[in-house]
Protein backbone atom coordinates (compact mmCIF):
# COMPACT_ATOMS: atom_id res chain seq x y z
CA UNK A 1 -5.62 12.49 31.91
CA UNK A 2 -2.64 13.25 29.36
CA UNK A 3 -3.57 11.32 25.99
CA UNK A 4 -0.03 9.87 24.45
CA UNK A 5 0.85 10.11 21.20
CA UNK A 6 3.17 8.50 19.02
CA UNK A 7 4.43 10.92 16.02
CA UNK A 8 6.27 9.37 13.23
CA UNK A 9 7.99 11.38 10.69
CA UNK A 10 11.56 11.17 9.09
CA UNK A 11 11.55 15.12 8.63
CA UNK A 12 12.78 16.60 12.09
CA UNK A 13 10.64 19.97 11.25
CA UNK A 14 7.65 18.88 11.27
CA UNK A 15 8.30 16.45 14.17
CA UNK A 16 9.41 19.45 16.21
CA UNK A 17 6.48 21.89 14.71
CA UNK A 18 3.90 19.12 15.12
CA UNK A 19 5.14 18.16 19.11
CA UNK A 20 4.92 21.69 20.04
CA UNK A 21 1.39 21.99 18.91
CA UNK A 22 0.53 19.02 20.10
CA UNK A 23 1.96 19.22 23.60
CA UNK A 24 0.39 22.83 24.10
CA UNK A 25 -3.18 21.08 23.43
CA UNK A 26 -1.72 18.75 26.70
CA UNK A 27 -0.85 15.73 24.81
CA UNK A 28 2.56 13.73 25.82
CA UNK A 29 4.53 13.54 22.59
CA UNK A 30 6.57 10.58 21.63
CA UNK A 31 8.36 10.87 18.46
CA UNK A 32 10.31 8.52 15.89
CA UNK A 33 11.82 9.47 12.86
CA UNK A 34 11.40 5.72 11.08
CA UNK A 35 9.27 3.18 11.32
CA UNK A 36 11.67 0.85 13.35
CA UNK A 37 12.38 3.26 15.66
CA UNK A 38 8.56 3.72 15.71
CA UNK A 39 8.39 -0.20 16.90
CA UNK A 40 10.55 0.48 19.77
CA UNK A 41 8.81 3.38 21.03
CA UNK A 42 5.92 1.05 21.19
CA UNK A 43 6.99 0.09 24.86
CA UNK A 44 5.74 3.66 26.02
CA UNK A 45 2.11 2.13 25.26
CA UNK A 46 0.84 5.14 22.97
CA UNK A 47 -2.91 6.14 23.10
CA UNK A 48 -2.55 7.10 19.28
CA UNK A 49 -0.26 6.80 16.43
CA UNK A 50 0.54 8.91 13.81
CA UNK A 51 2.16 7.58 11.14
CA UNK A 52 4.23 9.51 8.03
CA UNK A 53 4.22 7.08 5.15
CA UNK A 54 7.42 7.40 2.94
CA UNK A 55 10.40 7.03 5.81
CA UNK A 56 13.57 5.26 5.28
CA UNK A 57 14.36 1.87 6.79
CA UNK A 58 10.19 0.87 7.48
CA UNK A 59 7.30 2.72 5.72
CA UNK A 60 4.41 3.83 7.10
CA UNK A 61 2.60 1.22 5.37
CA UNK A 62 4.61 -2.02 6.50
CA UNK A 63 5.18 -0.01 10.69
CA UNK A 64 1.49 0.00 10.58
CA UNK A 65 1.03 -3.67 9.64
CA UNK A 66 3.58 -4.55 12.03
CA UNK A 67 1.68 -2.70 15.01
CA UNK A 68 -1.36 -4.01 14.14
CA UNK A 69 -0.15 -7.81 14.49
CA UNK A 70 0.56 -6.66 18.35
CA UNK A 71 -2.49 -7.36 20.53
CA UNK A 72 -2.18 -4.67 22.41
CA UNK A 73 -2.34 -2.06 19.73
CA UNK A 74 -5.25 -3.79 17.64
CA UNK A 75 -7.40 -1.40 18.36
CA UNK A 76 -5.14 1.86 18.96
CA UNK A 77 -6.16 4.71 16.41
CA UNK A 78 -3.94 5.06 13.83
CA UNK A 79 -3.99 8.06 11.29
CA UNK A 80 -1.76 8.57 8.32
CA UNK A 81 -0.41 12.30 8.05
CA UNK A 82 1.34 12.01 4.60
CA UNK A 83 2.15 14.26 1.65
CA UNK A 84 0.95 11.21 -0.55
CA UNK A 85 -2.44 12.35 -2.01
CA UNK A 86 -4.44 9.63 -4.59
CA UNK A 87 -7.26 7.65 -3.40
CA UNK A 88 -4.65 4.10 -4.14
CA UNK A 89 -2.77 5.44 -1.45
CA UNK A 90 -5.26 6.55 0.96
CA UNK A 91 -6.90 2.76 0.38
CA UNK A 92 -3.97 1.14 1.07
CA UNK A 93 -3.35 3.03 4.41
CA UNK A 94 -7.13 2.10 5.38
CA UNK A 95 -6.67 -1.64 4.38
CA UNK A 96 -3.62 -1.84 6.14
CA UNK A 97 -4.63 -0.46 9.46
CA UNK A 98 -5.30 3.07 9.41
CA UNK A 99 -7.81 4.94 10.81
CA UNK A 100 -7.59 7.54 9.08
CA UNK A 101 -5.82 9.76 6.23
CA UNK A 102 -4.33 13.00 6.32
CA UNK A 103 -2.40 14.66 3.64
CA UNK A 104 0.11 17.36 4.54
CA UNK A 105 0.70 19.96 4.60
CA UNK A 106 -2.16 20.51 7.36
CA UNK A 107 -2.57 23.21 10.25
CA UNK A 108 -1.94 22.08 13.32
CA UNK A 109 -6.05 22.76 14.36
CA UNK A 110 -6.94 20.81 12.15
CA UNK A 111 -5.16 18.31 13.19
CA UNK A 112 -5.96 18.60 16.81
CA UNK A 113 -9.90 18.76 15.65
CA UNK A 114 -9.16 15.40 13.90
CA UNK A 115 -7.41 13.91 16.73
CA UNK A 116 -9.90 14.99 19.33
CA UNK A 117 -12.68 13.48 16.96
């Protein structure tokens, strides 16, 4: 079975670097470069989420609150892949939802180890 993943990230290079990587470990890739398009691709029922936090229109903080008051996704992993770094932020990703709390930049194994953990 192919996991999905939802990858959300308002820079296009590192959706396209991060897909690739991601789809040669066999994982479908869905992608959204804000978090209202993010919402929409909801609808293709996502085994995982990974969620940028500073994007234009919804951040990553307010998509992920807005996932988690969906039933379906209360449960769905969520990890934060950001460039924001102090432990206020990575709290605030936690108590909002998150999973977990990545700060870029990050190889791709690594974060194919994380994802598979």
């Amino acid at each position: 079975m192919s996991y999905k993943i939802l990858l959300v990230d308002d820079e296009n290079d590192i959706l396209e670097f991060l897909s690739y990587n991601l789809s040669k470990e066999n994982f479908k890739v869905v992608t959204a470069s804000n978090g209202i398009e993010a919402l929409n691709k909801l609808s293709e029922k996502p085994d995982l989420i990974i969620l940028d936090v500073m994007m234009p229109k919804l951040d990553g903080y307010e998509t992920c609150k807005e996932i988690r008051k969906i039933d379906y996704f209360k449960t769905t992993p969520i990890i934060f892949l950001t460039a924001k770094k102090s432990e206020s932020d990575e709290i605030l990703a936690l108590n909002v939802g998150g999973d977990d709390f990545i700060t870029k930049p990050i190889s791709p194994q690594k974060l194919i180890a994380r994802i598979k953990a």
